[in-house]
Protein backbone atom coordinates (compact mmCIF):
# COMPACT_ATOMS: atom_id res chain seq x y z
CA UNK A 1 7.55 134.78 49.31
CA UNK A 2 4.23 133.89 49.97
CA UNK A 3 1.21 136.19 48.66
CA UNK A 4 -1.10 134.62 51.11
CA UNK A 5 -0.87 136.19 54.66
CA UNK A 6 -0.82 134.12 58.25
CA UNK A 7 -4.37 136.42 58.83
CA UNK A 8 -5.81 134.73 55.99
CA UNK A 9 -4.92 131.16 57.41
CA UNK A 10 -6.24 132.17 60.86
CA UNK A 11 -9.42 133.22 59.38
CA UNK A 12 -9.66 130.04 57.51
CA UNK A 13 -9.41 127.82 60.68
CA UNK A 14 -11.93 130.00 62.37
CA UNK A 15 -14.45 130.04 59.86
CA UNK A 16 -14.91 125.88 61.23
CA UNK A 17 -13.02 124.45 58.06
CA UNK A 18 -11.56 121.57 60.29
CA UNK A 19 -11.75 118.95 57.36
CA UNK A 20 -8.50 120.95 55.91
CA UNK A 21 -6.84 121.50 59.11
CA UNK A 22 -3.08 119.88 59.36
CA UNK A 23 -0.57 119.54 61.42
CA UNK A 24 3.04 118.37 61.11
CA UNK A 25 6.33 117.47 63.03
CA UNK A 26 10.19 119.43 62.60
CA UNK A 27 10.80 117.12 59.79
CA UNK A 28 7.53 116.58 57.27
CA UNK A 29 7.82 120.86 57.15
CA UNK A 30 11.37 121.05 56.73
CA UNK A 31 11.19 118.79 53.71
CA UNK A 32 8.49 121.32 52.14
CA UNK A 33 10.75 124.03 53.48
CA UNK A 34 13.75 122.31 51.34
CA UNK A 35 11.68 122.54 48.79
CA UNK A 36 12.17 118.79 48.21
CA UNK A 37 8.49 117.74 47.63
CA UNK A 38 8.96 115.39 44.75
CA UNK A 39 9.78 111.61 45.35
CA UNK A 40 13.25 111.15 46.28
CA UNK A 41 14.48 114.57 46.27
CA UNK A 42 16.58 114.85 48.96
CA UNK A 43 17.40 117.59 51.35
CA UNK A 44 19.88 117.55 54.71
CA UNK A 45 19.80 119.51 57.42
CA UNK A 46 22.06 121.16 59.94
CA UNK A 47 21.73 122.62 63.35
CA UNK A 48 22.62 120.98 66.19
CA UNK A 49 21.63 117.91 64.98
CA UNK A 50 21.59 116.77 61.34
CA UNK A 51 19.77 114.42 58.98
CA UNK A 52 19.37 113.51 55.30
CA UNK A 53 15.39 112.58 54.10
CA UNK A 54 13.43 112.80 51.38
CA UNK A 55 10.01 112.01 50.08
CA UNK A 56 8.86 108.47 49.26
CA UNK A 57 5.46 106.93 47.83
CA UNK A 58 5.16 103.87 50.19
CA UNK A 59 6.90 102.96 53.68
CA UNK A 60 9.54 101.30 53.74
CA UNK A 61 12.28 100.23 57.10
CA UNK A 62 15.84 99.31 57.04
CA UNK A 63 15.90 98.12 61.16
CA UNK A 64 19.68 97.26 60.17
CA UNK A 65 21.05 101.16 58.73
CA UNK A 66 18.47 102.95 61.16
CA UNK A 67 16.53 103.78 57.87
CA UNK A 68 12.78 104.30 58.10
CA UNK A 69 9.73 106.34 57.08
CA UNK A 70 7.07 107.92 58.89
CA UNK A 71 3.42 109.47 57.09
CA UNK A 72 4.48 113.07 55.74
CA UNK A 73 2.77 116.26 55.52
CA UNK A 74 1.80 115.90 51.89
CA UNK A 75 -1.59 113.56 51.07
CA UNK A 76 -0.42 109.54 50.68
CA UNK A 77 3.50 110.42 50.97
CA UNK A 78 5.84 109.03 53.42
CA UNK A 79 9.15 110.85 54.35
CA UNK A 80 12.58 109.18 55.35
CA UNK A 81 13.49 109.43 58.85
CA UNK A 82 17.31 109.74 58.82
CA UNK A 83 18.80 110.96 61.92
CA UNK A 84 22.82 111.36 62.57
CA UNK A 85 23.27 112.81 65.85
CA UNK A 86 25.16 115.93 66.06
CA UNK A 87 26.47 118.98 63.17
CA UNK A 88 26.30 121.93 64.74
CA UNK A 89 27.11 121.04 68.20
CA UNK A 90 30.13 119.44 67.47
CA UNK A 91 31.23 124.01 66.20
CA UNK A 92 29.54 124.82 69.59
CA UNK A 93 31.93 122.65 70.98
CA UNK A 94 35.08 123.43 69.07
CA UNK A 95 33.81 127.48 69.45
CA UNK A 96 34.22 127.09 73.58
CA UNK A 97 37.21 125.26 73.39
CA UNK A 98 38.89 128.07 70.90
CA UNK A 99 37.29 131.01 72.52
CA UNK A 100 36.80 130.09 75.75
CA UNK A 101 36.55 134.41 76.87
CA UNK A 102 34.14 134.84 74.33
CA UNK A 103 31.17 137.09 76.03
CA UNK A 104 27.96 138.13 74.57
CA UNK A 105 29.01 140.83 72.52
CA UNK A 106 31.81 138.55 70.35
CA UNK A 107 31.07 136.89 67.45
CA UNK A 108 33.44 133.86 67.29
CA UNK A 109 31.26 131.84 64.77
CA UNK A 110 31.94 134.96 62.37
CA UNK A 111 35.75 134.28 62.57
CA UNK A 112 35.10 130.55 62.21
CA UNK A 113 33.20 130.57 59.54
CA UNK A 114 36.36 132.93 58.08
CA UNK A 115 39.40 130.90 59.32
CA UNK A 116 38.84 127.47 57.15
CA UNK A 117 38.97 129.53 53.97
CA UNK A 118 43.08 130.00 54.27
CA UNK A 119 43.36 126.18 54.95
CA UNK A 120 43.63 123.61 51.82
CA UNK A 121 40.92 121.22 51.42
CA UNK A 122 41.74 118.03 53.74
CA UNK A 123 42.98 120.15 56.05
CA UNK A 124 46.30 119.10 55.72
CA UNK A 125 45.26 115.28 56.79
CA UNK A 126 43.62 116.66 60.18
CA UNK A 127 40.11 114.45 60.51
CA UNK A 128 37.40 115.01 62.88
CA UNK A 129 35.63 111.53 64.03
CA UNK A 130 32.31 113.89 64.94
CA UNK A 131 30.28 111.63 67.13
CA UNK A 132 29.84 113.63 70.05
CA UNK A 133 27.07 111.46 71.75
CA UNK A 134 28.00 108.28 69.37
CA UNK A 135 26.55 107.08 65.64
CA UNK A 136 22.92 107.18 64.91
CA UNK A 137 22.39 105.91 60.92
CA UNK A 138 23.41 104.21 59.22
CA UNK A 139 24.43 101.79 62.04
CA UNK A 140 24.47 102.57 65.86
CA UNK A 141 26.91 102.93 67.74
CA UNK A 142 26.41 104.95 70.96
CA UNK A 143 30.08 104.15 72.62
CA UNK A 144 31.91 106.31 69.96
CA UNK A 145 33.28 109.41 70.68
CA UNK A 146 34.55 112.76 68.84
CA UNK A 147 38.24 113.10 68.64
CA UNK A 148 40.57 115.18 66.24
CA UNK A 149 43.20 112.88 64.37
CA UNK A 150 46.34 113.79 63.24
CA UNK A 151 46.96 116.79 64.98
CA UNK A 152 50.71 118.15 64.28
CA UNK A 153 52.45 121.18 65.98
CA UNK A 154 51.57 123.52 63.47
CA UNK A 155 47.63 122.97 63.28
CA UNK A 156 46.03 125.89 63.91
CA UNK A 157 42.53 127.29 64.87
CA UNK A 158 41.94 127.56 61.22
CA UNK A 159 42.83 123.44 60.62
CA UNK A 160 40.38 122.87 63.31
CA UNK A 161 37.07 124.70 62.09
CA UNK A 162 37.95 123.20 58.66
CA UNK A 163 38.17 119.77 60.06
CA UNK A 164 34.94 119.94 61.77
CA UNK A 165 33.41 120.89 58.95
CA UNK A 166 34.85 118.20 56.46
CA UNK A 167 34.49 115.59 59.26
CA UNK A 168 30.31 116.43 59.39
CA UNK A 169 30.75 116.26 55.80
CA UNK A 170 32.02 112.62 55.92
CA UNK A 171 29.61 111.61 58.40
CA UNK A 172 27.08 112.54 55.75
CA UNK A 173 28.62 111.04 53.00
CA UNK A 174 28.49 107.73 54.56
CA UNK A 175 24.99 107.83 54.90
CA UNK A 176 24.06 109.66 51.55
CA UNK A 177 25.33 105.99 49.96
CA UNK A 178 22.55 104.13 52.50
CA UNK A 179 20.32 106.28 51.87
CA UNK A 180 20.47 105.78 48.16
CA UNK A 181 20.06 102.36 48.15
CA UNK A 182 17.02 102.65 50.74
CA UNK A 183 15.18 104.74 48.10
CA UNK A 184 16.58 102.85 45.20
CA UNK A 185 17.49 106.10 43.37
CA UNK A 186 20.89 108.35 42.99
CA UNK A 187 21.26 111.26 45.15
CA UNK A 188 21.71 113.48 42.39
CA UNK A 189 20.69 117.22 44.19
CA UNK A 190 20.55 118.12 47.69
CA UNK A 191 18.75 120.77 49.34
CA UNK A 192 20.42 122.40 52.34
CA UNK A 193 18.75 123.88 55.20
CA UNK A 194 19.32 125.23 58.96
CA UNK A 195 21.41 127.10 60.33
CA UNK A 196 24.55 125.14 59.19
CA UNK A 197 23.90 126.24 55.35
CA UNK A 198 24.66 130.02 56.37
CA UNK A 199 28.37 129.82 55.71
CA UNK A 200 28.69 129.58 51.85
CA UNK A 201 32.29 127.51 52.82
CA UNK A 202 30.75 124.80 54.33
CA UNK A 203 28.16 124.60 51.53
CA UNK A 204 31.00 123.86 49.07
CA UNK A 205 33.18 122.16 51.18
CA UNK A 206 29.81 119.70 51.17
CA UNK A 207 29.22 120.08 47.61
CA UNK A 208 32.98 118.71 47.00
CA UNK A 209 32.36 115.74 49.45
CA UNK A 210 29.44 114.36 48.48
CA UNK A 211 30.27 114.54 44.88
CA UNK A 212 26.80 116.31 43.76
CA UNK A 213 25.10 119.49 43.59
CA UNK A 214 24.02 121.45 46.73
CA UNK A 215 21.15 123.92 47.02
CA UNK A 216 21.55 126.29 49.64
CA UNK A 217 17.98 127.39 49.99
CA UNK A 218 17.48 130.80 50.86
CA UNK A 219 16.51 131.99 54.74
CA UNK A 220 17.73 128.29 55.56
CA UNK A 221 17.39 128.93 59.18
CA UNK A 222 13.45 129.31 58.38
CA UNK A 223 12.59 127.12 56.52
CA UNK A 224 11.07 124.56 58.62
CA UNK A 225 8.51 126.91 59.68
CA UNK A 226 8.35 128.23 56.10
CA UNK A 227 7.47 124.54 54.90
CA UNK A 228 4.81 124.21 58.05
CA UNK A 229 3.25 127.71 56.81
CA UNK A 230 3.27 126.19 52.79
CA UNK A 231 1.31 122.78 53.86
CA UNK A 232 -1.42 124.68 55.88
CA UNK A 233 -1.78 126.56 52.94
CA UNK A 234 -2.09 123.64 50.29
CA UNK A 235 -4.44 122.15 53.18
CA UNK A 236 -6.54 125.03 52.45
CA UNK A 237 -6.15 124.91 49.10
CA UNK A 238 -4.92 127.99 48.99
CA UNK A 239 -1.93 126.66 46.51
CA UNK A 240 -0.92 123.33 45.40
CA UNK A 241 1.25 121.14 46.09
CA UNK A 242 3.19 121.20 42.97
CA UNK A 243 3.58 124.53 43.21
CA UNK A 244 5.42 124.57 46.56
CA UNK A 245 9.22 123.65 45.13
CA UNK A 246 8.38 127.16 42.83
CA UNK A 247 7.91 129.14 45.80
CA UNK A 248 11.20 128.22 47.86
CA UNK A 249 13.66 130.57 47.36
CA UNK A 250 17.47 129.16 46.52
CA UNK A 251 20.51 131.65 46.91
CA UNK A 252 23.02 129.68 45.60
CA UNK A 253 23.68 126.02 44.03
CA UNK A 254 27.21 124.77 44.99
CA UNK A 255 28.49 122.18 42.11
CA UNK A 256 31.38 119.97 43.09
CA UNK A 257 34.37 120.82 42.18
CA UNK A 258 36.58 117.89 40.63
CA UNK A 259 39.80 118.97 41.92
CA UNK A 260 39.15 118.62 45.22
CA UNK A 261 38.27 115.19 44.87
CA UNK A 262 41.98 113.95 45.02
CA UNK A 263 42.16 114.93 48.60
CA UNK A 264 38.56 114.19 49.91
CA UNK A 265 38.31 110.67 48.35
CA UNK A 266 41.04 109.19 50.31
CA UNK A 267 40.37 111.47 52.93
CA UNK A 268 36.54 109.75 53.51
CA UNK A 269 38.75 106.12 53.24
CA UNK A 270 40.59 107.08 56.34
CA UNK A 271 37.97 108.60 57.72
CA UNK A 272 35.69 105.54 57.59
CA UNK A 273 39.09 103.15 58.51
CA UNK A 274 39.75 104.96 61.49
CA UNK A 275 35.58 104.64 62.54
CA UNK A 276 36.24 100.79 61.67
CA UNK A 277 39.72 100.41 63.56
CA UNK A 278 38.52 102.34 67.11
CA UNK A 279 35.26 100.59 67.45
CA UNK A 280 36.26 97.94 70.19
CA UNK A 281 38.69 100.60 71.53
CA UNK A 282 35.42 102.85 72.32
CA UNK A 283 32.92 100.02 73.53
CA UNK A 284 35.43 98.89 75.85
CA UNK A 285 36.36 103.09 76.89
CA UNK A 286 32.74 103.89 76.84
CA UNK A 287 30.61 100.82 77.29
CA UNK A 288 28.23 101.37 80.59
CA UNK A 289 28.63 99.51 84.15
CA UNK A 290 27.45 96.73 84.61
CA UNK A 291 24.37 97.03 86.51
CA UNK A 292 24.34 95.84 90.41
């Protein structure tokens, strides 16, 4: 936690010290919220949108994977701009379709988050495609759509929740290998943030498809505004920069397990085949009028 109190920074900007005021976007604070401040540490996010980023010393575009960087929060630094669409939304989704009586007082996310646990990893060959409103990066593709695939008569609620979350998982796996080669460095750690790295399952699940190490930062559902907070405060110079990585709590780092790479490896194939197979199928379903 930080010493320093929100008074203090008030104070600060009254007292006429405009030379060291800052301001910053979702995305420059949620990277100093992830705690991922050095070059090429990466971080993803989920709510109900995702993206992957991390820091990088010069700017850089990739028109052709939707890959490019914008000025960050921290001096001389640019920040990867890597925006996928839809995480969260697509369990918002799946929640009113499974609980369609739910009312204010129910907690159906609670039981979600519980369900997947009984189900095997690769949910038993059920795959989400989870493009809700279509593909941002690495290539775009706004005519897809979500669909479950290979549904049988004994899925269940619990084979659904678990393919949501593996699908999301895929989604980012395809992109973690673009964005690797747009940095031109491994994506060895990942930082985890929003409110789609509360359920510890889904942190491994991600853990397992990706194939590295996942920090689940603590508070994640804060920590943009936590990482907004820490860059007015190195602005002030208050602390430094270095020191802001220290001062981000982690509850838990989720290593990949290697026995659940037999089933998500050819899992992500099919996953990635079936994307390849359907795209004509949903340009022609999807693709808009022709105007008059």
């Amino acid at each position: 936690m930080l010493s320093i109190t929100l008074s203090r920074l008030a104070s600060a900007s009254l007292a006429g010290e405009d030379s060291r005021r800052m301001g910053s976007c979702d995305l420059q604070s949620a990277a100093i919220g992830a705690g991922a401040v050095e070059d090429f540490d990466g971080f993803f996010y989920f709510g109900t949108t995702s993206w992957m980023s991390c820091h990088i010393p010069a700017t850089k575009t990739d028109p052709v994977h939707m890959l490019s960087s914008m000025p960050a929060a921290l001096p001389g630094r640019y920040v990867v701009t890597a925006e996928q669409g839809v995480a969260g939304q697509c369990l918002e989704f799946l929640k009113d379709i499974l609980y369609p009586d739910s009312g204010p007082d129910s907690e159906p996310y609670a039981e979600m988050n519980q369900l997947p646990a009984a189900i095997l990893p690769g949910g038993e060959g059920l795959i989400l495609t989870p493009w809700l409103r279509g593909v941002l990066a690495p290539s775009e593709e706004s005519n897809t759509r979500d669909a479950f695939f290979n549904q049988t008569i004994h899925t269940t609620r619990g084979h659904y929740v678990r393919g949501a979350m593996e699908g999301i998982a895929f989604k980012l796996r395809r992109l973690k290998g673009n964005l690797a080669r747009f940095i031109g460095h491994p994506c060895q750690m990942l930082g985890f943030i929003g409110g789609g790295a509360t359920p510890d399952l889904w942190c491994q699940i991600l853990a397992d498809i990706l194939n590295c190490p996942v920090r689940q930062v603590a508070g994640p559902r804060n920590a943009t505004a936590l990482g907004a907070a820490m860059a007015a405060f190195a602005a002030l110079g208050e602390i430094k920069y270095g020191e802001i990585p220290a001062r981000v709590g982690i509850a838990r780092v989720y290593d990949p397990r290697p026995e659940n790479r037999k089933p998500y490896d050819p899992r992500f194939r099919e996953f990635m085949e079936i994307y390849r197979r359907n795209l004509q199928i949903y340009r022609r379903l999807n693709a808009l009028p022709p105007s008059a």
